[in-house]
Protein backbone atom coordinates (compact mmCIF):
# COMPACT_ATOMS: atom_id res chain seq x y z
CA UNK A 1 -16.39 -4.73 0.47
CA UNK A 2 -14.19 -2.73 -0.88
CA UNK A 3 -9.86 -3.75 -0.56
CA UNK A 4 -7.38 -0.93 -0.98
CA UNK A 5 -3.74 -1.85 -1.51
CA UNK A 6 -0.79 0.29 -1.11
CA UNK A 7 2.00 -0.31 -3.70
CA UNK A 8 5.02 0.79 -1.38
CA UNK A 9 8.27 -0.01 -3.68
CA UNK A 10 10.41 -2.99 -2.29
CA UNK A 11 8.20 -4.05 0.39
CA UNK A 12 4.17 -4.46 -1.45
CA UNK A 13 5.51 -4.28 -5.62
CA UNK A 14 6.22 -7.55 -6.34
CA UNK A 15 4.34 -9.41 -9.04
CA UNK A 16 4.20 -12.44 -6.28
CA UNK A 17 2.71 -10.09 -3.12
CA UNK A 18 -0.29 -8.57 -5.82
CA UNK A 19 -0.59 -12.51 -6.64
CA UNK A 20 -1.27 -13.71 -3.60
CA UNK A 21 -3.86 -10.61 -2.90
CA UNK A 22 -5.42 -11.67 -5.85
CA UNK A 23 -5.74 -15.58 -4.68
CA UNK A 24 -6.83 -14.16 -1.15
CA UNK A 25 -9.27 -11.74 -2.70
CA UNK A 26 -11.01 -14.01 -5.18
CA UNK A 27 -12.10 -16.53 -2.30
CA UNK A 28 -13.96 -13.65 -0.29
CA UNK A 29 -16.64 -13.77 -2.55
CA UNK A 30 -18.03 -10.40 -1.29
CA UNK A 31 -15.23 -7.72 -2.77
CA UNK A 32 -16.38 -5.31 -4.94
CA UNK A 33 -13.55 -3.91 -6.40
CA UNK A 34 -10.01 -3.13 -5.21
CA UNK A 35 -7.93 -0.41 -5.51
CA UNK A 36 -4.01 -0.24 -6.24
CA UNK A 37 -3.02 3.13 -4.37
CA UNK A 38 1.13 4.38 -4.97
CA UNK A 39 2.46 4.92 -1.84
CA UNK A 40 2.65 8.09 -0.58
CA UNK A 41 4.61 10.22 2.30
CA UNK A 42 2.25 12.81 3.26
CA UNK A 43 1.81 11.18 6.82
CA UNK A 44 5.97 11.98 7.34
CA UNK A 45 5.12 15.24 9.12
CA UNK A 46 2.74 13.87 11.54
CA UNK A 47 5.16 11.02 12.95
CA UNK A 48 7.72 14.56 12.83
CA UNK A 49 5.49 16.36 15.03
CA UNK A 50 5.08 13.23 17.09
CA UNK A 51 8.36 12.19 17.32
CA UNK A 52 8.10 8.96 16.19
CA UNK A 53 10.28 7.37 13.72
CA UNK A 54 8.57 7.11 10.00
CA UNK A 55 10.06 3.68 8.91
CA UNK A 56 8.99 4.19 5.44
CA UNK A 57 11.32 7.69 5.12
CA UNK A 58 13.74 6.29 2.57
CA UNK A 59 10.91 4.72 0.39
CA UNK A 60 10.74 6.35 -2.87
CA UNK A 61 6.75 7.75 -3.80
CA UNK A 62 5.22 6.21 -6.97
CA UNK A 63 3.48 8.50 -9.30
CA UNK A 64 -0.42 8.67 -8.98
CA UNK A 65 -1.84 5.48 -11.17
């Protein structure tokens, strides 16, 4: 199994939230690996088109890791 986590500044960056995925993680026994992905907006234009609300629109993007 593979776990992908999305750093999204203010709400998935702090050193206690990757903590506690690590805890979680390391009592799976069956992960893999798992990936740290910087949040990214380029699903903005889709809620747009949809006109839903994209919650995360103030969030600033990370650079690519």
């Amino acid at each position: 199994m593979c776990i992908r986590y999305i750093l999204v500044p203010g709400w998935t960056d702090a050193l206690e939230s990757v903590d506690d995925l690590a805890r979680f993680v390391s009592e799976l026994g069956m992960v893999e690996r798992v990936d740290a992905l910087p949040f990214h907006k380029l699903g903005a234009s889709k809620h747009e088109a949809l006109d839903v609300p994209f919650p995360l629109r103030e969030i600033r993007c990370l650079p690519p890791l």
